[in-house]
C-alpha atoms as a PDB file:
ATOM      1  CA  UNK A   1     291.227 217.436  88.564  1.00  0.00           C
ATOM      2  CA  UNK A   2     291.168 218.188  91.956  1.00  0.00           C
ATOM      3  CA  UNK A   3     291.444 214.344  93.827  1.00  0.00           C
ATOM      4  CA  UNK A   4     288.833 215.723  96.160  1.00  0.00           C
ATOM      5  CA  UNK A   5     286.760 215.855  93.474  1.00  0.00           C
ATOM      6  CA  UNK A   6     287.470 212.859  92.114  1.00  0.00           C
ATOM      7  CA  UNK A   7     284.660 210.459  93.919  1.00  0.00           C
ATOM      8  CA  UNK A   8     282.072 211.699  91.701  1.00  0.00           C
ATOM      9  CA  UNK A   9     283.411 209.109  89.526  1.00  0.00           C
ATOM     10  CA  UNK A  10     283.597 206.056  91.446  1.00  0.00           C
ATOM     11  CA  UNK A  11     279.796 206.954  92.542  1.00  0.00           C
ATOM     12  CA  UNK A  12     278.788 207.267  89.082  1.00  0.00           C
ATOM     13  CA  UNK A  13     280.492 203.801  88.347  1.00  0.00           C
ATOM     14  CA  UNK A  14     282.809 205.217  85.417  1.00  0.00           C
ATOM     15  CA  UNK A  15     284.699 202.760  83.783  1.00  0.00           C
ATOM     16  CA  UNK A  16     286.906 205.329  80.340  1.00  0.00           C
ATOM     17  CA  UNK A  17     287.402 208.684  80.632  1.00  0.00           C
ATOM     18  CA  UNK A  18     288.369 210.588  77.987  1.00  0.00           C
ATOM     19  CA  UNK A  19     290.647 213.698  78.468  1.00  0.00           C
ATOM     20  CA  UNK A  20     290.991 214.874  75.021  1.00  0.00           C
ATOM     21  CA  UNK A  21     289.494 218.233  75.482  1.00  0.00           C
ATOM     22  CA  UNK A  22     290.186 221.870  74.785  1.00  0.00           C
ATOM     23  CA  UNK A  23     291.094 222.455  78.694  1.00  0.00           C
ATOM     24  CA  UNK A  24     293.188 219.618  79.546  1.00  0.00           C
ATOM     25  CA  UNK A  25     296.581 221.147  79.360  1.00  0.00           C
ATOM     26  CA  UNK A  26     295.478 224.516  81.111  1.00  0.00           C
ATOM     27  CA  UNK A  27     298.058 224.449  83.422  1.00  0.00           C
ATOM     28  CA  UNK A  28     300.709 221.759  81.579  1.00  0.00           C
ATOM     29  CA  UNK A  29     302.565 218.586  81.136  1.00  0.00           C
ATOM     30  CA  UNK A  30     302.427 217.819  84.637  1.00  0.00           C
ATOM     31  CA  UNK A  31     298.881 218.320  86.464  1.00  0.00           C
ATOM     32  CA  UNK A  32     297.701 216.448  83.212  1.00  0.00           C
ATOM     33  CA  UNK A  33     300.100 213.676  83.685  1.00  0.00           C
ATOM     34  CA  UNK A  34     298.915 213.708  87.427  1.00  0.00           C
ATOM     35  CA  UNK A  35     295.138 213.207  86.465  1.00  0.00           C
ATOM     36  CA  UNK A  36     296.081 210.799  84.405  1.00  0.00           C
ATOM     37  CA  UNK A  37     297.789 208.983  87.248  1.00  0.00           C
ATOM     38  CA  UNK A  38     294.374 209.425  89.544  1.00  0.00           C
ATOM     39  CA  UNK A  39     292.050 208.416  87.268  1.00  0.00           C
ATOM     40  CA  UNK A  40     294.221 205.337  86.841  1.00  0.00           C
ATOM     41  CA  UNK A  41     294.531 204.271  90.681  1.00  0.00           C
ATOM     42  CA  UNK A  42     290.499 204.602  90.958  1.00  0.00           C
ATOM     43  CA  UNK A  43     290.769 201.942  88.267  1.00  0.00           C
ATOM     44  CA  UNK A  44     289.357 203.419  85.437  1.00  0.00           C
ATOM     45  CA  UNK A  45     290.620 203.227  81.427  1.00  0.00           C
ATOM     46  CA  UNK A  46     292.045 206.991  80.427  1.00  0.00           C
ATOM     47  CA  UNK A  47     291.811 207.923  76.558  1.00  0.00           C
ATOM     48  CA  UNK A  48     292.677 210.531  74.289  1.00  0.00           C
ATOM     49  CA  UNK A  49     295.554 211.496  76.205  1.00  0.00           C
ATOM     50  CA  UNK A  50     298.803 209.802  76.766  1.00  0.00           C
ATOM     51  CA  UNK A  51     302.579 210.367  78.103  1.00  0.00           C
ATOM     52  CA  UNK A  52     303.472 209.844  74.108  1.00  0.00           C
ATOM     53  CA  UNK A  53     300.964 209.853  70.910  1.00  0.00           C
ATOM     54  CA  UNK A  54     301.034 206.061  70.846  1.00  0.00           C
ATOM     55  CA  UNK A  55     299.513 205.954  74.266  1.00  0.00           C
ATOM     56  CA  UNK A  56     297.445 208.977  73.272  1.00  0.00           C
ATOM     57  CA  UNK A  57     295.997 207.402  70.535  1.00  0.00           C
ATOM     58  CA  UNK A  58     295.374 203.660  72.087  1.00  0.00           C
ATOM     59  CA  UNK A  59     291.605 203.001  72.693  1.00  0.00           C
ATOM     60  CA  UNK A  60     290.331 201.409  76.174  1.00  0.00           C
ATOM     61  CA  UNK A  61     288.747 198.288  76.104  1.00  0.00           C
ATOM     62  CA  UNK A  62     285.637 197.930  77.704  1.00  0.00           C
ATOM     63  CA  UNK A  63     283.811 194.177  78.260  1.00  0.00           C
ATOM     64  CA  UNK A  64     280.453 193.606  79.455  1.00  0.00           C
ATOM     65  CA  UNK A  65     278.508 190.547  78.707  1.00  0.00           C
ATOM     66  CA  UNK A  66     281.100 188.985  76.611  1.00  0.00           C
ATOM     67  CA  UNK A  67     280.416 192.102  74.157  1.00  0.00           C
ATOM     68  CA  UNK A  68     284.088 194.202  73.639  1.00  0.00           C
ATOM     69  CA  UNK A  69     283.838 197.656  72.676  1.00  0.00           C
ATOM     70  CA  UNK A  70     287.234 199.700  71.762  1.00  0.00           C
ATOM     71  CA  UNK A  71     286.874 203.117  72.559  1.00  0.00           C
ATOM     72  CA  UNK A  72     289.240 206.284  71.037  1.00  0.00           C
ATOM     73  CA  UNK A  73     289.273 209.953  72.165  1.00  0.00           C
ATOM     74  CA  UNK A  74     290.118 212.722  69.870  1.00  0.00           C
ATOM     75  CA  UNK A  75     290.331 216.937  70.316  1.00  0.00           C
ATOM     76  CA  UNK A  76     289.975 218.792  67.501  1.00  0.00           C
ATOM     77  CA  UNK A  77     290.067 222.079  69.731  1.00  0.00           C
ATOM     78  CA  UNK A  78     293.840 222.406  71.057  1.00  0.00           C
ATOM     79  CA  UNK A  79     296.125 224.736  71.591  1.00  0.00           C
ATOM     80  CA  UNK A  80     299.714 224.854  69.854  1.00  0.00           C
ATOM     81  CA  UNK A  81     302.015 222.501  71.614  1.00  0.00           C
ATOM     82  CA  UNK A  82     299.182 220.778  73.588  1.00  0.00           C
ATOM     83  CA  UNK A  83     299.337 217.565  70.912  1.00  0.00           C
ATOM     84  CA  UNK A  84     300.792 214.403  72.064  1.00  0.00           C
ATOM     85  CA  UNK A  85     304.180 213.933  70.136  1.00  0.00           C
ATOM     86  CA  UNK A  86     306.534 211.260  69.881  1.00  0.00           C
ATOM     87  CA  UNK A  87     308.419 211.891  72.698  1.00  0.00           C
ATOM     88  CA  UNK A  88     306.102 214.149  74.622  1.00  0.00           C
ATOM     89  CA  UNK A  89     302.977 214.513  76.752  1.00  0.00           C
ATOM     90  CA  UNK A  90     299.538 215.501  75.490  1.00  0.00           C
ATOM     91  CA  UNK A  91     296.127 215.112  73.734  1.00  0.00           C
ATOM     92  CA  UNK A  92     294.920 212.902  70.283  1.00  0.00           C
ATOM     93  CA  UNK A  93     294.582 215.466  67.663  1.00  0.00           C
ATOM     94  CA  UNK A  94     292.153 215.999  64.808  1.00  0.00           C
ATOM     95  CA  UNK A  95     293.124 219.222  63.992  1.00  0.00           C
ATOM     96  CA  UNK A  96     290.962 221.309  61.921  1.00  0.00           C
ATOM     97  CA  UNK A  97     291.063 224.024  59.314  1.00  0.00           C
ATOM     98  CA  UNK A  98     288.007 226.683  58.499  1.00  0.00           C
ATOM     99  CA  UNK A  99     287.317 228.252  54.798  1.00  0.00           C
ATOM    100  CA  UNK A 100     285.299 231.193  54.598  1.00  0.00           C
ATOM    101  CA  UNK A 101     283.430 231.530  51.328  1.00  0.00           C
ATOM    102  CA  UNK A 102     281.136 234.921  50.885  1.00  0.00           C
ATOM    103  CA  UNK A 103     277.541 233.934  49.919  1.00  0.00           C
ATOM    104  CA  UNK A 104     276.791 237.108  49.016  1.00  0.00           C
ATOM    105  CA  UNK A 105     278.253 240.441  47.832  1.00  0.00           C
ATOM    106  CA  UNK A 106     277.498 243.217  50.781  1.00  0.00           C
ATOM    107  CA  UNK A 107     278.585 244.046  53.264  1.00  0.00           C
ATOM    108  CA  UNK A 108     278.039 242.632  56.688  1.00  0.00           C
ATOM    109  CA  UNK A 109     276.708 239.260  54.844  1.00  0.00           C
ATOM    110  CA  UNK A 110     277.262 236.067  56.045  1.00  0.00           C
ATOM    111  CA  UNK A 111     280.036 233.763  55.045  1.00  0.00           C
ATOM    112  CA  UNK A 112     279.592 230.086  53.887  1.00  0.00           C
ATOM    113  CA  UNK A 113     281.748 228.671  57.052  1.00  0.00           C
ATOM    114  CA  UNK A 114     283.449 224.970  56.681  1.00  0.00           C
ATOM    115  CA  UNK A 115     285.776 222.841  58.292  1.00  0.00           C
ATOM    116  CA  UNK A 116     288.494 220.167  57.234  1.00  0.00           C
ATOM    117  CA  UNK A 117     290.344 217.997  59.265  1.00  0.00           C
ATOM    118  CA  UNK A 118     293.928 218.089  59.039  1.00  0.00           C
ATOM    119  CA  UNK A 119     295.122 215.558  56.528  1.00  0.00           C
ATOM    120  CA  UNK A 120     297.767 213.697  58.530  1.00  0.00           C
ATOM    121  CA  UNK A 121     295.681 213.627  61.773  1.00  0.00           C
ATOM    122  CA  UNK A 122     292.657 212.118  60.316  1.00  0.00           C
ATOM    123  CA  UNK A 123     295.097 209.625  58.750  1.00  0.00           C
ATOM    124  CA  UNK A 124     296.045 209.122  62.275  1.00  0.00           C
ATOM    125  CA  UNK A 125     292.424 208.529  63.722  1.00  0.00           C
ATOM    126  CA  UNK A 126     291.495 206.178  60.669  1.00  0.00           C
ATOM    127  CA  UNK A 127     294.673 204.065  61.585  1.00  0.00           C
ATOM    128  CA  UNK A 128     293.687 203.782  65.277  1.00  0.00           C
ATOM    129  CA  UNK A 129     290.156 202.898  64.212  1.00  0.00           C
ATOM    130  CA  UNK A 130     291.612 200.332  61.697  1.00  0.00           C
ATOM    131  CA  UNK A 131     293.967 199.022  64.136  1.00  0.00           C
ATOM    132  CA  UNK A 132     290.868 198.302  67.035  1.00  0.00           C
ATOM    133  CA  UNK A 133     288.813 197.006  64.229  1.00  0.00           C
ATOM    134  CA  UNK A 134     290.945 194.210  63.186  1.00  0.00           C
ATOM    135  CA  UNK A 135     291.361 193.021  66.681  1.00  0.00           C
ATOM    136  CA  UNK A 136     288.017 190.141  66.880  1.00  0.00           C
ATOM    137  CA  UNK A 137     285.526 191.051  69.112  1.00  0.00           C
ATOM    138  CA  UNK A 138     285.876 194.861  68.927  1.00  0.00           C
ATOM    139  CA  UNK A 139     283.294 196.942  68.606  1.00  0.00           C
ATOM    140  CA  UNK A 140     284.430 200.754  67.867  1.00  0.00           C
ATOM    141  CA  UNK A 141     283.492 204.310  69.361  1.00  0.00           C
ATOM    142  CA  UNK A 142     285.403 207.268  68.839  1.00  0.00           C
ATOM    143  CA  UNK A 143     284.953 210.629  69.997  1.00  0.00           C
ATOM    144  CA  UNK A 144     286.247 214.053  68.721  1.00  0.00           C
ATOM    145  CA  UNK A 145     285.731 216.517  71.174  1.00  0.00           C
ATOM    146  CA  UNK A 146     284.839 219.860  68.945  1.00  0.00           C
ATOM    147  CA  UNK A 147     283.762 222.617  71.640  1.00  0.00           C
ATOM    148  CA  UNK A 148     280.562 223.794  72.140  1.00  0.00           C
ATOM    149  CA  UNK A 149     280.008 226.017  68.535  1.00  0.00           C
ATOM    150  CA  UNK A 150     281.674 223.581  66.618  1.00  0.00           C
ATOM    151  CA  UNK A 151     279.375 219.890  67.052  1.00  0.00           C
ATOM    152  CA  UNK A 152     278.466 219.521  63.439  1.00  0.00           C
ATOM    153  CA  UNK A 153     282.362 219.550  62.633  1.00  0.00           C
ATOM    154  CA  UNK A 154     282.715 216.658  65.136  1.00  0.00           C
ATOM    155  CA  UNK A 155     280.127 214.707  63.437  1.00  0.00           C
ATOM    156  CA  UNK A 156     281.334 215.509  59.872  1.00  0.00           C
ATOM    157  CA  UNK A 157     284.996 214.045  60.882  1.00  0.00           C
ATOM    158  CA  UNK A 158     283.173 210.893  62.547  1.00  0.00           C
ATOM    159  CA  UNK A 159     281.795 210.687  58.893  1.00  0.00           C
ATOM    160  CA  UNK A 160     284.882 211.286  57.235  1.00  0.00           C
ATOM    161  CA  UNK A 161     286.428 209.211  59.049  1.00  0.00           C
ATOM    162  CA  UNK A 162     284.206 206.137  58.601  1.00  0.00           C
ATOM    163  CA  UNK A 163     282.615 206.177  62.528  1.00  0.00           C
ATOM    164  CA  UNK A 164     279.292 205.443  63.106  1.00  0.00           C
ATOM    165  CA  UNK A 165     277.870 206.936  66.400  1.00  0.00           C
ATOM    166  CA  UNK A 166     275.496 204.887  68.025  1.00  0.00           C
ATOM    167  CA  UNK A 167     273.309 206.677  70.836  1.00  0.00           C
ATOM    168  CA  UNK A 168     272.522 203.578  73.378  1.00  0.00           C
ATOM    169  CA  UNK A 169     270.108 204.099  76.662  1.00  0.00           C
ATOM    170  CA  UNK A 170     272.321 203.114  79.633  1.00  0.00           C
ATOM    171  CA  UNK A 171     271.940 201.759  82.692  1.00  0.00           C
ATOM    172  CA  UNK A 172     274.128 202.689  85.382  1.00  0.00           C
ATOM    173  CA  UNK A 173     275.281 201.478  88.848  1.00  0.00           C
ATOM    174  CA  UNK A 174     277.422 198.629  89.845  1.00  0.00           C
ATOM    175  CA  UNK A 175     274.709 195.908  88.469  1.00  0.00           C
ATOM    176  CA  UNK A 176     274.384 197.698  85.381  1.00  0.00           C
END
């Protein structure tokens, strides 16, 4: 992110930003590490990414009201070498895997297309979500970015993975 571009944030009052997404090691280790770093000084709570997996995979914590909610970001979309590691930069995986099953016998017909998350990272997520829940107070909301053609596979690994999305009206602004 551009830090000229970066006020668009304060203004809309943003409090977590998640940067698990398909395009947020475009261009590396080190412009992602940098946003990071901005987002950071403007005050706000970065998820789904981290300098390590642990710090990829902590949630923000978010108070309002005397109401905590944790709050986990996830890619499923990501390019080889773009997952956080041990000892390395990058995103939260959820990794998928697609089976194509033919519904019918012709040619040109349409397969039966589905998608499974990848064993050990949705072992991963359900740890996290675990791990937030047993902390008192907590509410939880986690997010698996999936790309645009792929939603329903994002809300089949919230199932699978025991999350239940709740879609709340919101008031923004500094009094909100």
């Amino acid at each position: 992110l551009h830090p000229d571009l970066a006020s668009i944030f304060t203004t809309a009052c943003t409090d977590v930003v998640s940067l698990a997404s398909n395009h947020t090691s475009d261009w590396g280790s080190e412009p992602l590490l940098d946003t990071m770093k901005l987002f950071r000084s403007m005050g706000m709570q970065v998820i789904g990414v981290g300098v390590n997996a642990e710090e990829a995979r902590r949630p923000a914590i978010v108070e309002k009201n005397g109401v905590k909610v944790a709050i986990l970001g996830y890619c499923s979309v990501l390019r080889e070498g773009t997952a956080a590691g041990p000892n390395n930069p990058g995103i939260a995986p959820v990794r998928a895997y697609t089976t194509y099953q033919p519904l019918y016998f012709y040619p040109g017909a349409p397969p039966h297309v589905e998608s499974f998350p990848f064993e050990h990272d949705l072992a991963a997520m359900k740890e996290d979500i675990a791990m937030a829940k047993a902390q008192p107070g907590k509410l939880i909301l986690a997010s698996s970015a999936v790309g645009s053609a792929s939603h329903l596979t994002g809300a089949r690994f919230n199932l699978i993975a025991g999350i239940k999305v709740v879609t709340v009206a919101f008031k923004g602004g500094p009094d909100a």
